[in-house]
PDB file of N, CA and C in Angstrom:
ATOM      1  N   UNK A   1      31.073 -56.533 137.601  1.00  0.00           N
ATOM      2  CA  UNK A   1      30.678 -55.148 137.830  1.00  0.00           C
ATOM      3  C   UNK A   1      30.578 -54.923 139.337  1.00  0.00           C
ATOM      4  N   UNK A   2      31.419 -53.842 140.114  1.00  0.00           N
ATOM      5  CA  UNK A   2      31.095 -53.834 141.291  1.00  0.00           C
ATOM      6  C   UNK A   2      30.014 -53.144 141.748  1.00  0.00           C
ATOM      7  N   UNK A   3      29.183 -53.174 142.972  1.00  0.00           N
ATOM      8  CA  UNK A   3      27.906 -52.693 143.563  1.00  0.00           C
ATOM      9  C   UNK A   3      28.265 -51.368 142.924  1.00  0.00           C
ATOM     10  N   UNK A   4      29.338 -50.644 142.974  1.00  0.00           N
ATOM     11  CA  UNK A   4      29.241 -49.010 142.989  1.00  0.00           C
ATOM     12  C   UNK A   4      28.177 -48.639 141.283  1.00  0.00           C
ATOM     13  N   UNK A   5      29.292 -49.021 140.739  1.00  0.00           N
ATOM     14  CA  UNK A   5      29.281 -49.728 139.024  1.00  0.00           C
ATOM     15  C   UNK A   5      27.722 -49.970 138.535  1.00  0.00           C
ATOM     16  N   UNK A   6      27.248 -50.639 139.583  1.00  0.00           N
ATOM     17  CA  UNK A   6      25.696 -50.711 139.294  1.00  0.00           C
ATOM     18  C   UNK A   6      24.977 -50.056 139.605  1.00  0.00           C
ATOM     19  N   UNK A   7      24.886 -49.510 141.138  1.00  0.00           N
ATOM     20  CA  UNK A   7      23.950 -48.653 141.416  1.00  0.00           C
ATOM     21  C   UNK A   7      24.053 -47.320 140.813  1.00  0.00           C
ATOM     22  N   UNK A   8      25.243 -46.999 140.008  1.00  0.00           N
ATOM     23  CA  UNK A   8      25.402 -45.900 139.056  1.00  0.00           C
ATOM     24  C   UNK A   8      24.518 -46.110 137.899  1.00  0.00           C
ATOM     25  N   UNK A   9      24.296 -47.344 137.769  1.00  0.00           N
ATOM     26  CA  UNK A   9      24.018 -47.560 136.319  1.00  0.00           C
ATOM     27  C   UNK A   9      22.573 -47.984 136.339  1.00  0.00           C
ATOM     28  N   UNK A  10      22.154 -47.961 137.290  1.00  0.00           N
ATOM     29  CA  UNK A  10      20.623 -48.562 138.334  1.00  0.00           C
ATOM     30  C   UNK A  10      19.834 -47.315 137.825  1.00  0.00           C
ATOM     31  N   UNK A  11      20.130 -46.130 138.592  1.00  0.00           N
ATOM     32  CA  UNK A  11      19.722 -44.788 138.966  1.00  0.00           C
ATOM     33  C   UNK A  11      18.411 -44.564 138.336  1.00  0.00           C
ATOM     34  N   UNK A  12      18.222 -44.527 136.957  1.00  0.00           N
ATOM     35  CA  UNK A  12      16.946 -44.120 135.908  1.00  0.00           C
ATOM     36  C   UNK A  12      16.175 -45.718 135.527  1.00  0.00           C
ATOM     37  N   UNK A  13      15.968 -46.495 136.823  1.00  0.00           N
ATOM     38  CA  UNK A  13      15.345 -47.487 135.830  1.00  0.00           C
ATOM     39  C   UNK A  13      14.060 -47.386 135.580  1.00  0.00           C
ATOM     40  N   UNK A  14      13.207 -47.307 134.773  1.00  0.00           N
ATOM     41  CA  UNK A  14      11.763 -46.833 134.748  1.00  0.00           C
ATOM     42  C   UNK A  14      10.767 -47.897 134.524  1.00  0.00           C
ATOM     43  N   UNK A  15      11.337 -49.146 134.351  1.00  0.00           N
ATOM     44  CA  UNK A  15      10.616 -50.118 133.919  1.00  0.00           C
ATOM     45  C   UNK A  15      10.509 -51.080 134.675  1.00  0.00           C
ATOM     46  N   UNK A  16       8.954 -51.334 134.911  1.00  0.00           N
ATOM     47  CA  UNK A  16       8.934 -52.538 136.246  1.00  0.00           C
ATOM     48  C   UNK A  16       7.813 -54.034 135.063  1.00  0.00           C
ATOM     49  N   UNK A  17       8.114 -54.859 135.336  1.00  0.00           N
ATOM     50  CA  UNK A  17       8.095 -56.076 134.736  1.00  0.00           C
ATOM     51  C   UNK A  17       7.526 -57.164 135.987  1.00  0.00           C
ATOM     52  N   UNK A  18       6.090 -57.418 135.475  1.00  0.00           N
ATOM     53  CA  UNK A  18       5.550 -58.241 136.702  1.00  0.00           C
ATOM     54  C   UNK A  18       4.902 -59.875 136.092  1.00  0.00           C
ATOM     55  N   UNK A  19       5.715 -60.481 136.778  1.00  0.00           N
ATOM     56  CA  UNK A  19       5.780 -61.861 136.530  1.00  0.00           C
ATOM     57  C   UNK A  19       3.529 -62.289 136.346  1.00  0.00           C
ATOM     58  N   UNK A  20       3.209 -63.511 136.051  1.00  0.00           N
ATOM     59  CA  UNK A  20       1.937 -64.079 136.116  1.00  0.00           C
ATOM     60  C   UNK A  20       1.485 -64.211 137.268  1.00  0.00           C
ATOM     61  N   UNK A  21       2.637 -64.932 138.159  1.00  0.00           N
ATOM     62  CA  UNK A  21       1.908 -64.845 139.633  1.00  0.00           C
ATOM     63  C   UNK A  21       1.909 -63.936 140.048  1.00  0.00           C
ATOM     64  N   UNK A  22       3.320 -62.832 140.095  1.00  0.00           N
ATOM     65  CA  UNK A  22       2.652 -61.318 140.754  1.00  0.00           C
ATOM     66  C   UNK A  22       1.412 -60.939 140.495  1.00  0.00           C
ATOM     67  N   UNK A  23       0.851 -60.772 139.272  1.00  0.00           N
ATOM     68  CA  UNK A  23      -0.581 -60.160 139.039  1.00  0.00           C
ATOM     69  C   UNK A  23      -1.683 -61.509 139.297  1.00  0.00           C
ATOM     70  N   UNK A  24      -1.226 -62.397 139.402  1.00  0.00           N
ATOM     71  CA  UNK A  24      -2.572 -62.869 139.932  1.00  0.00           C
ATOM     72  C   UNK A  24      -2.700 -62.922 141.363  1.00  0.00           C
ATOM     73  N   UNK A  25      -1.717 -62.612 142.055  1.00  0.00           N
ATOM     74  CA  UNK A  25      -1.504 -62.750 143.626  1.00  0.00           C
ATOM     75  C   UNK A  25      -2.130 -61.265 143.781  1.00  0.00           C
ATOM     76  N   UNK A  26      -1.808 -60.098 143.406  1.00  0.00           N
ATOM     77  CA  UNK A  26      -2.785 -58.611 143.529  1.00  0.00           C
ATOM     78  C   UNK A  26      -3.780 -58.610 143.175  1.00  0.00           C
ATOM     79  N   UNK A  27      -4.163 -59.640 141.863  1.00  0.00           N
ATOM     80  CA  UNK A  27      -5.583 -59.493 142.046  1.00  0.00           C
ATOM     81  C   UNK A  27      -6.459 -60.203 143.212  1.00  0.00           C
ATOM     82  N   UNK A  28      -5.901 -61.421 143.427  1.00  0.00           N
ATOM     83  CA  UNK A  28      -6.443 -61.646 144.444  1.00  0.00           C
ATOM     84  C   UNK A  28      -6.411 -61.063 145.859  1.00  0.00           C
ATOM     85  N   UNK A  29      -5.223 -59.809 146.032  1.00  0.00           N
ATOM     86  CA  UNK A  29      -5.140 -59.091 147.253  1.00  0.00           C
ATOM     87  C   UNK A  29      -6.830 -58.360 146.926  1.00  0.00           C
ATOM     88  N   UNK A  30      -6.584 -57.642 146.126  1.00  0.00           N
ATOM     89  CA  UNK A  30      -7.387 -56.242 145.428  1.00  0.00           C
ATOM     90  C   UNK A  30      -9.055 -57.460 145.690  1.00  0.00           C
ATOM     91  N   UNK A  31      -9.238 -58.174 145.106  1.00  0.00           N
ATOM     92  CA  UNK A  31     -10.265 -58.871 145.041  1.00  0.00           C
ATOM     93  C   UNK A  31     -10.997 -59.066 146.640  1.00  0.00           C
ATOM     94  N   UNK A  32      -9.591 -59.803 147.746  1.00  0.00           N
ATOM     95  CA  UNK A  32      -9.892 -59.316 149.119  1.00  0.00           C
ATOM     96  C   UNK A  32     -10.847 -58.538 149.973  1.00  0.00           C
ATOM     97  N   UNK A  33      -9.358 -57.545 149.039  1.00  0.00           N
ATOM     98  CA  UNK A  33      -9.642 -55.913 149.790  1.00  0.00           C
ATOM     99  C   UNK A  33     -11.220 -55.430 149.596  1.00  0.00           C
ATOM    100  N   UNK A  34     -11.467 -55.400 148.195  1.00  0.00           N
ATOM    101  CA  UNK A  34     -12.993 -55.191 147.655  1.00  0.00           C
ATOM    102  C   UNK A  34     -13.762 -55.603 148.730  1.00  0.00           C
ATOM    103  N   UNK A  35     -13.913 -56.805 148.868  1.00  0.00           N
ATOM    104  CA  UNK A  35     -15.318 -57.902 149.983  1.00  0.00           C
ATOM    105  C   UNK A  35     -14.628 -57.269 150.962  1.00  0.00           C
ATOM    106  N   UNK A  36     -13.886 -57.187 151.960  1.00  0.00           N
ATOM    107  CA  UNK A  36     -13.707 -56.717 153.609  1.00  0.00           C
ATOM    108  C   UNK A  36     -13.341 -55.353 153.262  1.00  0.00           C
ATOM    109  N   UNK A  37     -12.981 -54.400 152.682  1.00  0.00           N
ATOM    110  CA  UNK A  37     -12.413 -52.803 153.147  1.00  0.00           C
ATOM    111  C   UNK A  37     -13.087 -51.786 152.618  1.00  0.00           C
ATOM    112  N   UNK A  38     -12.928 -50.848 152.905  1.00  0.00           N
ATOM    113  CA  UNK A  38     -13.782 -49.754 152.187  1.00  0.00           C
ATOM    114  C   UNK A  38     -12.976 -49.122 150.655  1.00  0.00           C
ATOM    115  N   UNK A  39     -13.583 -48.781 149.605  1.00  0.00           N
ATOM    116  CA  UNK A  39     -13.328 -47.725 148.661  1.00  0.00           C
ATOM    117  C   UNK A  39     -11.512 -47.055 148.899  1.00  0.00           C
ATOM    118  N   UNK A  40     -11.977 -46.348 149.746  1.00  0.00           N
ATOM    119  CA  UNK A  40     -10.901 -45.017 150.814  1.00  0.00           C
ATOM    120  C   UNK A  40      -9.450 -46.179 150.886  1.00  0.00           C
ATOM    121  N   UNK A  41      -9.748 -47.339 151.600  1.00  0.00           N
ATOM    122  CA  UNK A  41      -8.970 -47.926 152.275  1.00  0.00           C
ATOM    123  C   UNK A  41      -7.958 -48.915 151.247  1.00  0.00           C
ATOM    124  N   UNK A  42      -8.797 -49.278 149.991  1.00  0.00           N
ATOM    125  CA  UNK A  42      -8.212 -49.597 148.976  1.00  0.00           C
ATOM    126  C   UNK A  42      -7.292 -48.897 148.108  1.00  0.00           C
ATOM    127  N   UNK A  43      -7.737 -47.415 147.908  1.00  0.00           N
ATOM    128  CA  UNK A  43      -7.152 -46.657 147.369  1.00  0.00           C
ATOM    129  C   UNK A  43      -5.748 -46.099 148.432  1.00  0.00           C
ATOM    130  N   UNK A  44      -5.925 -46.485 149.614  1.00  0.00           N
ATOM    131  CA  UNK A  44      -5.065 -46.015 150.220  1.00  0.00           C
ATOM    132  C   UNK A  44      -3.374 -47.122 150.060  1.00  0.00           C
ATOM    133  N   UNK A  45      -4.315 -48.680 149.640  1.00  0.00           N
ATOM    134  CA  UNK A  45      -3.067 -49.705 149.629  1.00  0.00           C
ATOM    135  C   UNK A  45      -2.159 -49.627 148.132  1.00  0.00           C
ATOM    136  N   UNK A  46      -3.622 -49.209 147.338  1.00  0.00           N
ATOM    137  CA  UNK A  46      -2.701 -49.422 145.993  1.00  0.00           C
ATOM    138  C   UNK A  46      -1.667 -47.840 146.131  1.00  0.00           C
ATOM    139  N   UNK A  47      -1.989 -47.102 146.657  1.00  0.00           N
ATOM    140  CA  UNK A  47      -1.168 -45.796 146.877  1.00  0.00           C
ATOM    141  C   UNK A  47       0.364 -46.277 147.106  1.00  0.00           C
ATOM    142  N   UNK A  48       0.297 -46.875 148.257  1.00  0.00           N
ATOM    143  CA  UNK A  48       1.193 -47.455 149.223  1.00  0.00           C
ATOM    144  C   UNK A  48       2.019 -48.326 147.979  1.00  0.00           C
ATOM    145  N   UNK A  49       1.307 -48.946 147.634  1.00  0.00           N
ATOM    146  CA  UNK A  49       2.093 -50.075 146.366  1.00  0.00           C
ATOM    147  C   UNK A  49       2.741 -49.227 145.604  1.00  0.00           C
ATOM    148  N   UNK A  50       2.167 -48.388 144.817  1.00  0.00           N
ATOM    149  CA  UNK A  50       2.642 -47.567 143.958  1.00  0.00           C
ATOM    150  C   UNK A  50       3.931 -46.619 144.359  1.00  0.00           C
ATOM    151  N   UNK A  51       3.671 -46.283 145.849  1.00  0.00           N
ATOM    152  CA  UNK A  51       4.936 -45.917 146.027  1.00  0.00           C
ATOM    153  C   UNK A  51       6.428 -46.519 146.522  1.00  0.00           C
ATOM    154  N   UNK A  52       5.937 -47.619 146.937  1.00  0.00           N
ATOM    155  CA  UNK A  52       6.959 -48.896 147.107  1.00  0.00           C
ATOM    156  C   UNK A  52       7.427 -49.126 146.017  1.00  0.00           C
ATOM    157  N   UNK A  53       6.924 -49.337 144.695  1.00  0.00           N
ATOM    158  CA  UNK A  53       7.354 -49.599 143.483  1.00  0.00           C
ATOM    159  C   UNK A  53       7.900 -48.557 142.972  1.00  0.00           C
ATOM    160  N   UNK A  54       7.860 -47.475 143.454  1.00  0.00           N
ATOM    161  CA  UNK A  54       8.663 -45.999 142.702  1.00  0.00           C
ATOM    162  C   UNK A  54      10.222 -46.130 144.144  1.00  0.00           C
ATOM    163  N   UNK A  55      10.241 -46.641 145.280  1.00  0.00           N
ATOM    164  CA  UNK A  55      11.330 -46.528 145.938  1.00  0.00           C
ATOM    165  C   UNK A  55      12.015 -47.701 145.691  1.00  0.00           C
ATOM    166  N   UNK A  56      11.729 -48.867 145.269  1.00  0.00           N
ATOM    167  CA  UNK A  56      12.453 -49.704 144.630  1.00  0.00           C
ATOM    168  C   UNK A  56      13.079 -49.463 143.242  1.00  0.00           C
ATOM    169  N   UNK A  57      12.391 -48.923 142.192  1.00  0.00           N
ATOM    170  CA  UNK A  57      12.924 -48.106 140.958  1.00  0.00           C
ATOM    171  C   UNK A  57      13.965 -47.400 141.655  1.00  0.00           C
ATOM    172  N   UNK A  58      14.069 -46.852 142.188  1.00  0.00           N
ATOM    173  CA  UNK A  58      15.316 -45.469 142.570  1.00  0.00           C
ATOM    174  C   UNK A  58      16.303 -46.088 143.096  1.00  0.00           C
ATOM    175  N   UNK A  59      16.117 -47.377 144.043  1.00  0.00           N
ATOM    176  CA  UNK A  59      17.028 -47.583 145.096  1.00  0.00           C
ATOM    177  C   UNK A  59      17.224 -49.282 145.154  1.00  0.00           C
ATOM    178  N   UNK A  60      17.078 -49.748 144.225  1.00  0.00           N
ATOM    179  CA  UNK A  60      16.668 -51.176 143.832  1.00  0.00           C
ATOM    180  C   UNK A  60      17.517 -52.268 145.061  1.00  0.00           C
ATOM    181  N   UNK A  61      18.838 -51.670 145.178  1.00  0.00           N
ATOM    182  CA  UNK A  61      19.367 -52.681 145.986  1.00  0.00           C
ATOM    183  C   UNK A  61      19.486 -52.436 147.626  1.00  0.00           C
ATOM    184  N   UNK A  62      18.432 -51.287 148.100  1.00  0.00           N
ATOM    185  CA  UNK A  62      18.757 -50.875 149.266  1.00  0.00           C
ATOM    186  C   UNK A  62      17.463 -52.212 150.284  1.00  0.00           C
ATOM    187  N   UNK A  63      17.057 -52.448 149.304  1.00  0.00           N
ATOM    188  CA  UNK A  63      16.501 -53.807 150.643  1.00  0.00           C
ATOM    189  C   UNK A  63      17.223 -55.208 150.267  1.00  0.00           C
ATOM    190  N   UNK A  64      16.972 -55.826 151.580  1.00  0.00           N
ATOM    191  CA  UNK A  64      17.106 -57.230 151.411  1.00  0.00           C
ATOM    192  C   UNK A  64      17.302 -58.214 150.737  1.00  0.00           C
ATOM    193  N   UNK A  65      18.268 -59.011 150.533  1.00  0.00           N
ATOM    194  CA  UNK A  65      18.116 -60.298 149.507  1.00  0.00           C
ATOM    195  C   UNK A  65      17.345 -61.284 150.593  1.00  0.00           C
ATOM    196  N   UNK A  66      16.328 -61.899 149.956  1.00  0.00           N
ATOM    197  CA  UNK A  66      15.071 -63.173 150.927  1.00  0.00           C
ATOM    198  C   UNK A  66      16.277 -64.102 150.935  1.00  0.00           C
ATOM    199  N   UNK A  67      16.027 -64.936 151.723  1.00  0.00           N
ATOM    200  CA  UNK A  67      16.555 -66.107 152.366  1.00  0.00           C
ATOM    201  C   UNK A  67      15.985 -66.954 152.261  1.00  0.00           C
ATOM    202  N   UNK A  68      14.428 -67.243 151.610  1.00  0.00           N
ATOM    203  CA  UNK A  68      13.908 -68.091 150.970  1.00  0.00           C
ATOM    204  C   UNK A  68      13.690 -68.146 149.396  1.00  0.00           C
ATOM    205  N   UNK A  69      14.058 -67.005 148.759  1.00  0.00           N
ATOM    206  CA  UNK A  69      14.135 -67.718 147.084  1.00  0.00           C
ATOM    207  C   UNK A  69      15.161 -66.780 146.458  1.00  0.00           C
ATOM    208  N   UNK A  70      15.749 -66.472 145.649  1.00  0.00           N
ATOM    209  CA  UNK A  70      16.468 -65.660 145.094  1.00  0.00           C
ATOM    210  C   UNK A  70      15.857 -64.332 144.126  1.00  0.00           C
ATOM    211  N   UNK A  71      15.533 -63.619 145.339  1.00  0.00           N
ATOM    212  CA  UNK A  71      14.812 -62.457 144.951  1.00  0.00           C
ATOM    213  C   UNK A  71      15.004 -61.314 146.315  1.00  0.00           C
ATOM    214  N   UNK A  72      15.489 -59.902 145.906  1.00  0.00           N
ATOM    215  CA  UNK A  72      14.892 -59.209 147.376  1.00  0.00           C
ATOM    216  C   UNK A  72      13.587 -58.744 147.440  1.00  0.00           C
ATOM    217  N   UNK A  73      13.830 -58.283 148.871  1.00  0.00           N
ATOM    218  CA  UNK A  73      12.250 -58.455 149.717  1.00  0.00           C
ATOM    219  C   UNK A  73      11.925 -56.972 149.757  1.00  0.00           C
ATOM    220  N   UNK A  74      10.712 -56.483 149.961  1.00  0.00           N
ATOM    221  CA  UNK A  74      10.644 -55.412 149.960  1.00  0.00           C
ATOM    222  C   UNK A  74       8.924 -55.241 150.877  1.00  0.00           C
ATOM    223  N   UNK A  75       9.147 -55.109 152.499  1.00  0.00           N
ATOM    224  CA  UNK A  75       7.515 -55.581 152.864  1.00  0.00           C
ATOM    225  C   UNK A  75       6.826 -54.140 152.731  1.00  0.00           C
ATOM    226  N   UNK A  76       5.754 -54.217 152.765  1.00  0.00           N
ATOM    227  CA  UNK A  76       4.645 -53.570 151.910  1.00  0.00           C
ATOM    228  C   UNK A  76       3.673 -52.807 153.310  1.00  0.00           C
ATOM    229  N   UNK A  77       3.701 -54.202 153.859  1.00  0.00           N
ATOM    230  CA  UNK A  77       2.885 -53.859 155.364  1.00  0.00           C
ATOM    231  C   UNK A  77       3.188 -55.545 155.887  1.00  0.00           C
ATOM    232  N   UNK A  78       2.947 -55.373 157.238  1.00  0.00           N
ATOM    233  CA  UNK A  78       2.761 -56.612 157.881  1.00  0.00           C
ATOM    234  C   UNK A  78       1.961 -57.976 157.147  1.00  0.00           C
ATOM    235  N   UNK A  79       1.102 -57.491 156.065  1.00  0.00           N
ATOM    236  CA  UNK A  79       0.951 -58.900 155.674  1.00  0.00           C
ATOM    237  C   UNK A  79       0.954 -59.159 154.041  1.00  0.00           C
ATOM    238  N   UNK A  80       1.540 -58.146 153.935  1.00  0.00           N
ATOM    239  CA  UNK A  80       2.371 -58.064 152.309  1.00  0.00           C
ATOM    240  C   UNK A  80       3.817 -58.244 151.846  1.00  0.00           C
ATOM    241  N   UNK A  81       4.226 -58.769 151.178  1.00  0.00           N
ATOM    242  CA  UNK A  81       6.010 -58.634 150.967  1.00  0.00           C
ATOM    243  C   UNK A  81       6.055 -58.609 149.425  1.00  0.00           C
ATOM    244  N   UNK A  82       6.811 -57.714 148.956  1.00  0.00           N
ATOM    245  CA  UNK A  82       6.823 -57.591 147.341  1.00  0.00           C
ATOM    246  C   UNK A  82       8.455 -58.462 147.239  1.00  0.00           C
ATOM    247  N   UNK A  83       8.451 -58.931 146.436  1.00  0.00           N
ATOM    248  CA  UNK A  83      10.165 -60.346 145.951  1.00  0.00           C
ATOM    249  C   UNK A  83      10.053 -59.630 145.018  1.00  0.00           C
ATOM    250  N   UNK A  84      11.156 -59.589 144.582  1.00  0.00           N
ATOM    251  CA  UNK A  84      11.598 -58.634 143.003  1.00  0.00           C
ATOM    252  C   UNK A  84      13.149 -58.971 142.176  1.00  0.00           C
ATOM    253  N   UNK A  85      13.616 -58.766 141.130  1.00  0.00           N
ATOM    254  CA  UNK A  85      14.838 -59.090 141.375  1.00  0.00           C
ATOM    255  C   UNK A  85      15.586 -58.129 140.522  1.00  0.00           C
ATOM    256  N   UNK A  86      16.275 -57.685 140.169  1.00  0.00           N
ATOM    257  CA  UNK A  86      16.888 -56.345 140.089  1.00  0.00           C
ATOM    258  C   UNK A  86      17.745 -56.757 138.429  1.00  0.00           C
ATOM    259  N   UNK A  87      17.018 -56.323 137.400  1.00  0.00           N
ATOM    260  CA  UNK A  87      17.853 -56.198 136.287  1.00  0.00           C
ATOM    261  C   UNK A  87      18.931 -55.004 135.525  1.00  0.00           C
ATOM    262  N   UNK A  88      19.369 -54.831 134.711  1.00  0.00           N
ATOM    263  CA  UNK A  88      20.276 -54.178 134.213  1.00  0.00           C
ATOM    264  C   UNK A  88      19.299 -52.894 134.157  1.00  0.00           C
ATOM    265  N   UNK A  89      18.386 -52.995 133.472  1.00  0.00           N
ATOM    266  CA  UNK A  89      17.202 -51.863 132.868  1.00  0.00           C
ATOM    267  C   UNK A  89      15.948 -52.075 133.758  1.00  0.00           C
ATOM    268  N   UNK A  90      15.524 -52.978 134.293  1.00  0.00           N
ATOM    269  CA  UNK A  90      14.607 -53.055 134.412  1.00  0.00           C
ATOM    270  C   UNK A  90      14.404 -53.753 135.929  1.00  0.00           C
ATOM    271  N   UNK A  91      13.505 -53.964 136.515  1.00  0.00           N
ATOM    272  CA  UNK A  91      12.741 -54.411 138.093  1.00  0.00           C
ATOM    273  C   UNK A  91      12.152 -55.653 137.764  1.00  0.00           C
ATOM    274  N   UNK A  92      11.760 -56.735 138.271  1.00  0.00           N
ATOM    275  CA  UNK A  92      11.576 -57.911 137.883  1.00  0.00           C
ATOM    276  C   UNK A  92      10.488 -58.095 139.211  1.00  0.00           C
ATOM    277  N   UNK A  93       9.188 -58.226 139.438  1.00  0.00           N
ATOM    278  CA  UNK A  93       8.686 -58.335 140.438  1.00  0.00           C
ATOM    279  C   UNK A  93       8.138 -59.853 140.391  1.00  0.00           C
ATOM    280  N   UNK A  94       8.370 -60.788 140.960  1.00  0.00           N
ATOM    281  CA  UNK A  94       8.708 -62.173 140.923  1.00  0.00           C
ATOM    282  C   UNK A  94       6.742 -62.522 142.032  1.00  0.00           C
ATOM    283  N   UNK A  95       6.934 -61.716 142.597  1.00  0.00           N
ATOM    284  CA  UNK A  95       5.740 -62.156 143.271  1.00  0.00           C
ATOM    285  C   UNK A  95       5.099 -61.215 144.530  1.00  0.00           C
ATOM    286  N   UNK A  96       3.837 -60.926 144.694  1.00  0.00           N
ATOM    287  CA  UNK A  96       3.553 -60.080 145.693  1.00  0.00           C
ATOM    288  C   UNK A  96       3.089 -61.104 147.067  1.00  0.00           C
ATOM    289  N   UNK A  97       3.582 -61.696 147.837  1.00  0.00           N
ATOM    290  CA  UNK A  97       3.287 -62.674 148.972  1.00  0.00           C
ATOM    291  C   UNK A  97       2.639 -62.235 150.081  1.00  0.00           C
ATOM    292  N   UNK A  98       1.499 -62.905 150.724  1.00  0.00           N
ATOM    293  CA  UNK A  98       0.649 -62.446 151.824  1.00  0.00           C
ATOM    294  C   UNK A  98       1.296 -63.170 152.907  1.00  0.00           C
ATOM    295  N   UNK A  99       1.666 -62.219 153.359  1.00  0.00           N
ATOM    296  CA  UNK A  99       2.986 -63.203 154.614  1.00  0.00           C
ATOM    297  C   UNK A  99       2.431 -64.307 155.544  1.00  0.00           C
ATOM    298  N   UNK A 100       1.065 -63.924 155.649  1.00  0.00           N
ATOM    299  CA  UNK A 100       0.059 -64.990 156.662  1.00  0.00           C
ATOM    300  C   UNK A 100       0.411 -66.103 156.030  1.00  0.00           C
ATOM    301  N   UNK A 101       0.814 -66.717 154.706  1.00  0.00           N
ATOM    302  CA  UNK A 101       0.652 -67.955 154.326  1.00  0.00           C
ATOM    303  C   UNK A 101       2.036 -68.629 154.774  1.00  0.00           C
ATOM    304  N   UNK A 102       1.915 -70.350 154.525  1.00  0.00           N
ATOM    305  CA  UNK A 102       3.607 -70.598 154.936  1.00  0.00           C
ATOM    306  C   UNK A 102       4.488 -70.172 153.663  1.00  0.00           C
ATOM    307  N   UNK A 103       5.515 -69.933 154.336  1.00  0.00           N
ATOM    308  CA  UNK A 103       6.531 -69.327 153.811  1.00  0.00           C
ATOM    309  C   UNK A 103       7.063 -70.336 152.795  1.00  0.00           C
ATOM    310  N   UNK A 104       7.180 -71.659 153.070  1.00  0.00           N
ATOM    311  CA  UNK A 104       7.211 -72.643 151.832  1.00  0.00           C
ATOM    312  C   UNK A 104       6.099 -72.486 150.456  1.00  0.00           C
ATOM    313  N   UNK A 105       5.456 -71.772 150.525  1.00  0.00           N
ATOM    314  CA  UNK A 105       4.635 -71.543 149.106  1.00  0.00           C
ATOM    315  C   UNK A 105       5.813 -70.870 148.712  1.00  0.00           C
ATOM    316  N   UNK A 106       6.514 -70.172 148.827  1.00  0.00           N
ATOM    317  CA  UNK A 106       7.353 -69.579 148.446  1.00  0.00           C
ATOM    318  C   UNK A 106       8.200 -70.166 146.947  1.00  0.00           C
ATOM    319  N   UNK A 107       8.799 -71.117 147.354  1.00  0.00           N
ATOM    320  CA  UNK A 107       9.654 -72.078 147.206  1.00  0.00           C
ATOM    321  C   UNK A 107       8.769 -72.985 145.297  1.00  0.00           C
TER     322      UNK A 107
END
């Protein structure tokens, strides 16, 4: 199937699919955020998430393929990176990574 072929066929994907470690890696962001940030400031990240995850739905292949695992990258903020991997129907979010850590957790 060529890129064209797909991103035609990409267009309406509505369904995002989040691996065990993705959600335990946000909860532990969210868990973070709680002890150091305010209310306001939380609501302001999951905002941010939420809309990262609606511009990846639309546009799935317009970021990055990582160079450390087979997933693209999609950063969030300076110390967030969402890995995801792009299905027929659906978004595959493989892991939400706090970039401060080494990059070999990755792996």
């Amino acid at each position: 199937m060529t890129i064209l072929k797909l991103e035609k066929s990409m267009k309406n994907i509505s369904k995002v699919i989040w691996s065990a470690e993705a959600v335990e890696n946000l909860e532990k962001i969210i868990a973070y955020l709680e002890a150091n940030w305010t209310e306001k400031e939380i609501r302001k990240f999951v905002k941010k998430l939420e809309k990262q995850i609606t511009v990846i739905k639309k546009q799935p292949l317009s970021f990055p393929k990582s160079q450390l695992i087979e997933a693209r990258k999609s950063v969030l903020s300076k110390h967030t990176t969402i890995f995801y991997k792009v299905c027929e129907d659906a978004i595959f979010i493989v892991t939400i990574f706090d970039n401060r850590q080494n990059p070999e957790n990755l792996k």
